[in-house]
Protein backbone atom coordinates (compact mmCIF):
# COMPACT_ATOMS: atom_id res chain seq x y z
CA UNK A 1 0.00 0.00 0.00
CA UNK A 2 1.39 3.51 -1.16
CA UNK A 3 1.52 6.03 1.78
CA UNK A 4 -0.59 9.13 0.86
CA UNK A 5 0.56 11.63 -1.48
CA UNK A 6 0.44 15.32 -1.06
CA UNK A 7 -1.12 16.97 -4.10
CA UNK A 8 0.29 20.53 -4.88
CA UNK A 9 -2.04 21.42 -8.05
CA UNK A 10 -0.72 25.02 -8.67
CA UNK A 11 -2.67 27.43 -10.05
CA UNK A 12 -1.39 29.41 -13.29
CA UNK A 13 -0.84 32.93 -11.35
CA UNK A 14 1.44 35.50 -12.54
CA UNK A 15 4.19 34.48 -9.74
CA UNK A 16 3.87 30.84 -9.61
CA UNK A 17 4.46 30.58 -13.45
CA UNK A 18 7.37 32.68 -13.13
CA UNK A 19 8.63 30.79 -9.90
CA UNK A 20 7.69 27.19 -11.66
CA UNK A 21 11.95 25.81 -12.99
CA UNK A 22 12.09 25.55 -8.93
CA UNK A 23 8.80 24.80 -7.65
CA UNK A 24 9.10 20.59 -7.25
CA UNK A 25 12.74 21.38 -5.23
CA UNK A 26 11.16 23.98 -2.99
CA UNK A 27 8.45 21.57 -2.12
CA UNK A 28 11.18 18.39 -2.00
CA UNK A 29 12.09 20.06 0.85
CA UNK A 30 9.37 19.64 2.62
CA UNK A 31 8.73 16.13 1.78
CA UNK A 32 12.59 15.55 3.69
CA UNK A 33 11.31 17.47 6.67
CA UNK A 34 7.89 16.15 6.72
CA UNK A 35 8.70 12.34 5.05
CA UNK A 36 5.18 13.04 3.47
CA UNK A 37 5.65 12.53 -0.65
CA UNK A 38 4.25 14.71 -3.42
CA UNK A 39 3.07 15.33 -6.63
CA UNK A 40 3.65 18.50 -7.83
CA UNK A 41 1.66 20.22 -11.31
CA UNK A 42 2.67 22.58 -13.02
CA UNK A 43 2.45 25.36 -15.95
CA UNK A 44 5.38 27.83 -16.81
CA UNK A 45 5.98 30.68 -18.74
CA UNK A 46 8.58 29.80 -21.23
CA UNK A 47 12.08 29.30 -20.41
CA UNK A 48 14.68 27.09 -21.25
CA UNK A 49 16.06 24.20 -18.62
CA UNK A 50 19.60 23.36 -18.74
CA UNK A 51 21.24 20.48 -17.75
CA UNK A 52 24.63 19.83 -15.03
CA UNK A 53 26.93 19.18 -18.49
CA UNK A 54 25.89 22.02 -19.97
CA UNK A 55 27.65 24.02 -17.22
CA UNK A 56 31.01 22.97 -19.59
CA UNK A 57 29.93 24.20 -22.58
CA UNK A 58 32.39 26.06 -24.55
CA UNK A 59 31.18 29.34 -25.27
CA UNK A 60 28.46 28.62 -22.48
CA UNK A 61 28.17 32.61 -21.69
CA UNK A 62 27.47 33.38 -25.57
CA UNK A 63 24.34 31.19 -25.06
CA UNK A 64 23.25 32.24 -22.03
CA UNK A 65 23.50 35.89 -23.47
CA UNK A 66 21.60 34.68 -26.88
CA UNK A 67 18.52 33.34 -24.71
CA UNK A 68 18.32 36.05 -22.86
CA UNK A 69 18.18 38.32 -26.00
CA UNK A 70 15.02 36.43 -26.91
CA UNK A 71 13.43 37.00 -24.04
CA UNK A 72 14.27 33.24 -22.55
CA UNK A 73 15.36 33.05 -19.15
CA UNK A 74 17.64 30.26 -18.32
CA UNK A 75 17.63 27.89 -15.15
CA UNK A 76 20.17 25.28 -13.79
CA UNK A 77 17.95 21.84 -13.01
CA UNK A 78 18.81 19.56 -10.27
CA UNK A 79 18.07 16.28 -12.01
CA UNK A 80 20.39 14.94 -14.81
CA UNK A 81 19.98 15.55 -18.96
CA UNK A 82 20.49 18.86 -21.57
CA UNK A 83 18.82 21.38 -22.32
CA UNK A 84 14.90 21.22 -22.80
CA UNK A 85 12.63 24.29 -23.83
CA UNK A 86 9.10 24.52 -21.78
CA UNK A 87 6.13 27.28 -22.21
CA UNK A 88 2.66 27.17 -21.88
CA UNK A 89 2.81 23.66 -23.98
CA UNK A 90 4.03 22.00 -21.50
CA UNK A 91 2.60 20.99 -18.41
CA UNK A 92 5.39 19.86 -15.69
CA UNK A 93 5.00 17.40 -13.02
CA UNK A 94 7.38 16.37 -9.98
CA UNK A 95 6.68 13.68 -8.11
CA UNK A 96 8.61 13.38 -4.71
CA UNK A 97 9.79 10.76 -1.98
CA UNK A 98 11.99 10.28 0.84
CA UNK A 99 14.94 8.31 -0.49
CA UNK A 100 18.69 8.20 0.81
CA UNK A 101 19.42 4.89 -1.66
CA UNK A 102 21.45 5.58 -4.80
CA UNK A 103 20.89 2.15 -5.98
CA UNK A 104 16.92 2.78 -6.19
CA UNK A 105 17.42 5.14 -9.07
CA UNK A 106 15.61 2.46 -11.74
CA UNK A 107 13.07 1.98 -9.63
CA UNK A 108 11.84 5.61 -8.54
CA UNK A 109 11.98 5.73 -12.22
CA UNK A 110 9.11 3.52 -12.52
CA UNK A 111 7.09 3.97 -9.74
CA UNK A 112 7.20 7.88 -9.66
CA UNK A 113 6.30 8.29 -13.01
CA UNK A 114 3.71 4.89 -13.42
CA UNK A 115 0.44 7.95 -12.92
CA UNK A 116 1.91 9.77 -16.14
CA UNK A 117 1.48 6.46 -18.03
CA UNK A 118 -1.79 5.42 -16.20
CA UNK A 119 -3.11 9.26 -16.93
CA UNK A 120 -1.96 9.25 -20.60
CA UNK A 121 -3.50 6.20 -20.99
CA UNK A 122 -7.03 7.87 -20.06
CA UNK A 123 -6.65 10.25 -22.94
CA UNK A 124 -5.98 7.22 -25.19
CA UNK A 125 -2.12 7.68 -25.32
CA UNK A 126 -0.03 4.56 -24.89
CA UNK A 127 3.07 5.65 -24.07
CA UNK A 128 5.92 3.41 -22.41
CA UNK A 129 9.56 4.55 -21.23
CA UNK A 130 12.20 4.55 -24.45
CA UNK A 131 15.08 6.41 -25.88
CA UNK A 132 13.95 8.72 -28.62
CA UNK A 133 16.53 8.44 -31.35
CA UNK A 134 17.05 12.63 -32.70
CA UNK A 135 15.77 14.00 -29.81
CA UNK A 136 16.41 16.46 -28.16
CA UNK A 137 17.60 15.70 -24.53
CA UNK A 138 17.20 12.23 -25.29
CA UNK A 139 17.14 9.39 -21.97
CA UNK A 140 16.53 5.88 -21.65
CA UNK A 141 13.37 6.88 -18.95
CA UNK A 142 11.69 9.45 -21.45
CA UNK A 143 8.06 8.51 -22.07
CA UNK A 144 7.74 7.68 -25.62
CA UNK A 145 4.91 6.33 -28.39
CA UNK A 146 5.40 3.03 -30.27
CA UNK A 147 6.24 5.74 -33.37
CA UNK A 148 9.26 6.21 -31.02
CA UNK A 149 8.41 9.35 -31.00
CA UNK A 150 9.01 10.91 -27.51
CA UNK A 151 5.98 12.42 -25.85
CA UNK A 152 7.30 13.72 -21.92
CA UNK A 153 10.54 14.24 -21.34
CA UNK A 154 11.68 12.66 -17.65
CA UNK A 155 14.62 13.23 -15.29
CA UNK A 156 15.42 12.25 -11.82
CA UNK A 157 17.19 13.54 -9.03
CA UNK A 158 18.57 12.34 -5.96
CA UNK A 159 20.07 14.72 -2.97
CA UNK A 160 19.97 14.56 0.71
CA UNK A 161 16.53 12.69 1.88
CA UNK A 162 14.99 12.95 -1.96
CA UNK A 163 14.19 11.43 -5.04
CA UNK A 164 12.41 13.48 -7.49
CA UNK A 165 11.33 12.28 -11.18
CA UNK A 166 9.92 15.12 -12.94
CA UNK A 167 9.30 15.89 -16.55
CA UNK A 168 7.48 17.84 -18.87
CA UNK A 169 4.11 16.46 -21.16
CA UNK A 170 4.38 17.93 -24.46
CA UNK A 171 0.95 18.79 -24.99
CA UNK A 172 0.79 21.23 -27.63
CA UNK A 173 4.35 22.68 -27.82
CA UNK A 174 5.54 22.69 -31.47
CA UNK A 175 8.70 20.09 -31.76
CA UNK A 176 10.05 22.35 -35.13
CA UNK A 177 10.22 25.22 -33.25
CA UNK A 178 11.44 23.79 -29.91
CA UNK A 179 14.00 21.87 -31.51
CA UNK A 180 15.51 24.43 -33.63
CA UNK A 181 15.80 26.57 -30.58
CA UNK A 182 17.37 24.20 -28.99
CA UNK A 183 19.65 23.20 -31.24
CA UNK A 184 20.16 27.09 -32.10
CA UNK A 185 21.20 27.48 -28.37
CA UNK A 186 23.97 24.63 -28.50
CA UNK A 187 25.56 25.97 -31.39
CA UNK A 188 25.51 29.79 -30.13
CA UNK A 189 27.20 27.82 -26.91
CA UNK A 190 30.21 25.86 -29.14
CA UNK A 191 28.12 22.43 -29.31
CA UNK A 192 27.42 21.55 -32.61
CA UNK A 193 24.32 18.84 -32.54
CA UNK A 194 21.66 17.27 -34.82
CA UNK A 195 18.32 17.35 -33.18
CA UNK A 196 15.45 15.78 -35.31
CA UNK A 197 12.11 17.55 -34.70
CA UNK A 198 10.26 13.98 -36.14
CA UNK A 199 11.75 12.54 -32.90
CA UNK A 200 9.17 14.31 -30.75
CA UNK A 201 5.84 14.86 -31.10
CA UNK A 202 2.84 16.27 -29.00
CA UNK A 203 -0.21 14.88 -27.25
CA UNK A 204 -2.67 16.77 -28.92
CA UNK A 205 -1.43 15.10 -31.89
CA UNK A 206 -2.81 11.94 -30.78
CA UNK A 207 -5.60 12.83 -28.43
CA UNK A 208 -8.27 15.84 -29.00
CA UNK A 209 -7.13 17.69 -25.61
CA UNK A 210 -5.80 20.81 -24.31
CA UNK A 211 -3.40 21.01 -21.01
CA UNK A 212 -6.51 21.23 -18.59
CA UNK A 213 -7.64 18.12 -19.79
CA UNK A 214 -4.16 16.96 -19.36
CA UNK A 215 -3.94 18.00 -16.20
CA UNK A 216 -7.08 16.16 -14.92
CA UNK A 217 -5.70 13.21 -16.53
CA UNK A 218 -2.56 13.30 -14.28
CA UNK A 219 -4.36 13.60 -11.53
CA UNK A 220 -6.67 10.72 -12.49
CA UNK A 221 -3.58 8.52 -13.26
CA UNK A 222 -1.69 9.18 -10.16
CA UNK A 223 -4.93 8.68 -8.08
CA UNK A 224 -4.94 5.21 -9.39
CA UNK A 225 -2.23 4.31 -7.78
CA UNK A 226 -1.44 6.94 -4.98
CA UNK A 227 -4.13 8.60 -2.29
CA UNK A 228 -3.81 11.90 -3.02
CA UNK A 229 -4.60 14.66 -0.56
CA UNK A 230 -5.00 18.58 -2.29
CA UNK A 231 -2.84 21.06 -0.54
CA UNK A 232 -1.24 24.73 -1.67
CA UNK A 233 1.87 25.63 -1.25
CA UNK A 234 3.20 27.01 1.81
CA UNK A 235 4.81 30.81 2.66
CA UNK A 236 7.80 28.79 3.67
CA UNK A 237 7.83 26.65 0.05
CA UNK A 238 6.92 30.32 -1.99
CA UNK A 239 10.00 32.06 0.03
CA UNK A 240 12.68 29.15 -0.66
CA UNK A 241 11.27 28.80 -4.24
CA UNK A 242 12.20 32.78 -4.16
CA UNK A 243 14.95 32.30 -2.90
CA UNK A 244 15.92 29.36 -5.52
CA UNK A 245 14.49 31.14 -8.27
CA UNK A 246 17.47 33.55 -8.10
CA UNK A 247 20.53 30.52 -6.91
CA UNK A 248 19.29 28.46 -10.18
CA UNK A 249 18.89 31.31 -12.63
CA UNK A 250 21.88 31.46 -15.30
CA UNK A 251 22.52 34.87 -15.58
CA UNK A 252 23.68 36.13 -18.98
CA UNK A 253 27.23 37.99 -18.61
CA UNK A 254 25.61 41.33 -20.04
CA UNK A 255 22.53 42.92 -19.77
CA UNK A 256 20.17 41.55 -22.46
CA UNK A 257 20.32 44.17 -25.56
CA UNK A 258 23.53 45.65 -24.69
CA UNK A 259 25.39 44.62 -27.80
C-alpha cells in the first residue's frame, strides 16, 4: 500500500508561473522534513532548462547571453539531462519521496512516473519509457509512443533525503520550433548537434485535448495508484522557491540588448 501523497495542483498565477523551474525542489524540501511525498503540477511561462553538463559548454556565456536576447530566461535543473525548452505547452510534473538509496534510481523511475502512463492512458495515449533516437535531450526513462516518438521528457534527481522524477508532457508545444531553438542554443554555446524535430511529437497530436484536460488526466492517473490529498503551497515553500528562483537562474554575462 502507497503512503498518501500530497497533491500541490498550482494554479497558473502571474508568480507561480514565473517561480515554476524551482517549484518541485522547494516543495522536496518539505517532503525531507515532513517524510510526506508529493506530486507537484505545473504550468510555466517559457524558459529554457539546462542540464549539469551544460555548465562545460564552450562558449556557455554566448548562449546564455543569446537566450536572454530572446526573451528566454535560463535555469540550472537539479536532475540529470540537456537542455529542454518549456512554455505554456508544457505541463510539468514532480513527483517526490523520501529516499537516501542511490541504488533505487531504476526503480523511482518507474514507480514515480507509473500515474503519467496510467493518466496518458485515459486520454488514449499509450506511451511506455524509451530512448527517442534525434531528440532532443534524449534518456533511456523518457516517455515515448510506439512511433518512437518521444511524448514527456523525464529526469530524476537524488540529494539529501529525496528522489524526485519530474518531466514535462508535451501537450501542444511545437517540436520544429522547440527543436531548432534548442539546437540554435547549443551551437551559439560551441556544441554543434543534430536534433530531429520527427523525434518528438505532441499529445494533442494523438488525443483531441488541451493542457486542462491533461492535467485532470494526471491527476486521475496518479490517483490510481497513490491517495492523493490537495494542498497549496506554503509561505515557507513560496519564500525558498524565491529564494531558488534567483541561486538556479543562469545569468547572462551582459545585460540583455547591450550589444
Amino acid at each position: 500500500m502507497h503512503p498518501p501523497y500530497r497533491l500541490v495542483d498550482l494554479q497558473p498565477t502571474a508568480e507561480l508561473l514565473r517561480l515554476s523551474p524551482v517549484l518541485g525542489e522547494a516543495v522536496a524540501q518539505t517532503v525531507v522534513q515532513t517524510g510526506i511525498p508529493a506530486l507537484v503540477l505545473r504550468r510555466q511561462t517559457p524558459y529554457m532548462l539546462l542540464g549539469p553538463r551544460d555548465r562545460r559548454l564552450p562558449r556557455l556565456a554566448e548562449g546564455i547571453q543569446w537566450l536572454a536576447n530572446q526573451g528566454l530566461p535560463a535555469f540550472f535543473r537539479l536532475s540529470g539531462g540537456a537542455a529542454v525548452f518549456l512554455d505554456g505547452g508544457c505541463l510539468s510534473f514532480a513527483v517526490i519521496r523520501p529516499c537516501r538509496d542511490l541504488t533505487q534510481w531504476q526503480q523511482n523511475f518507474r514507480d514515480l512516473t507509473a500515474g503519467v502512463v496510467r493518466g496518458l492512458a485515459t486520454l488514449g495515449v499509450d506511451a511506455h519509457f524509451g530512448l527517442a533516437d534525434g531528440a532532443y535531450c534524449p534518456g533511456p526513462f523518457d516517455l515515448v509512443i510506439d512511433a518512437g516518438q518521444k511524448i514527456a521528457g523525464v529526469a530524476q534527481a537524488i540529494r539529501a533525503g529525496f528522489a524526485m522524477v519530474s518531466g514535462m508532457l508535451l501537450v501542444h508545444q511545437d517540436p520544429e520550433r522547440t527543436t531548432a531553438l534548442v539546437q540554435d542554443f547549443y551551437r551559439r554555446a560551441g556544441y554543434m548537434v543534430n536534433y530531429r524535430a520527427d523525434a518528438v511529437t505532441r499529445i494533442d497530436a494523438i488525443a483531441p485535448v488541451d493542457i486542462d484536460r491533461v492535467q485532470e488526466a494526471m491527476i486521475a492517473g496518479f490517483g490510481q495508484i497513490f491517495q492523493l490529498k490537495p494542498s497549496t503551497l506554503s509561505g515557507a515553500e513560496k519564500r525558498l522557491a524565491r529564494d531558488l528562483h534567483t541561486l538556479r537562474a543562469a545569468v547572462p554575462a551582459v545585460p540583455a540588448g547591450s550589444r
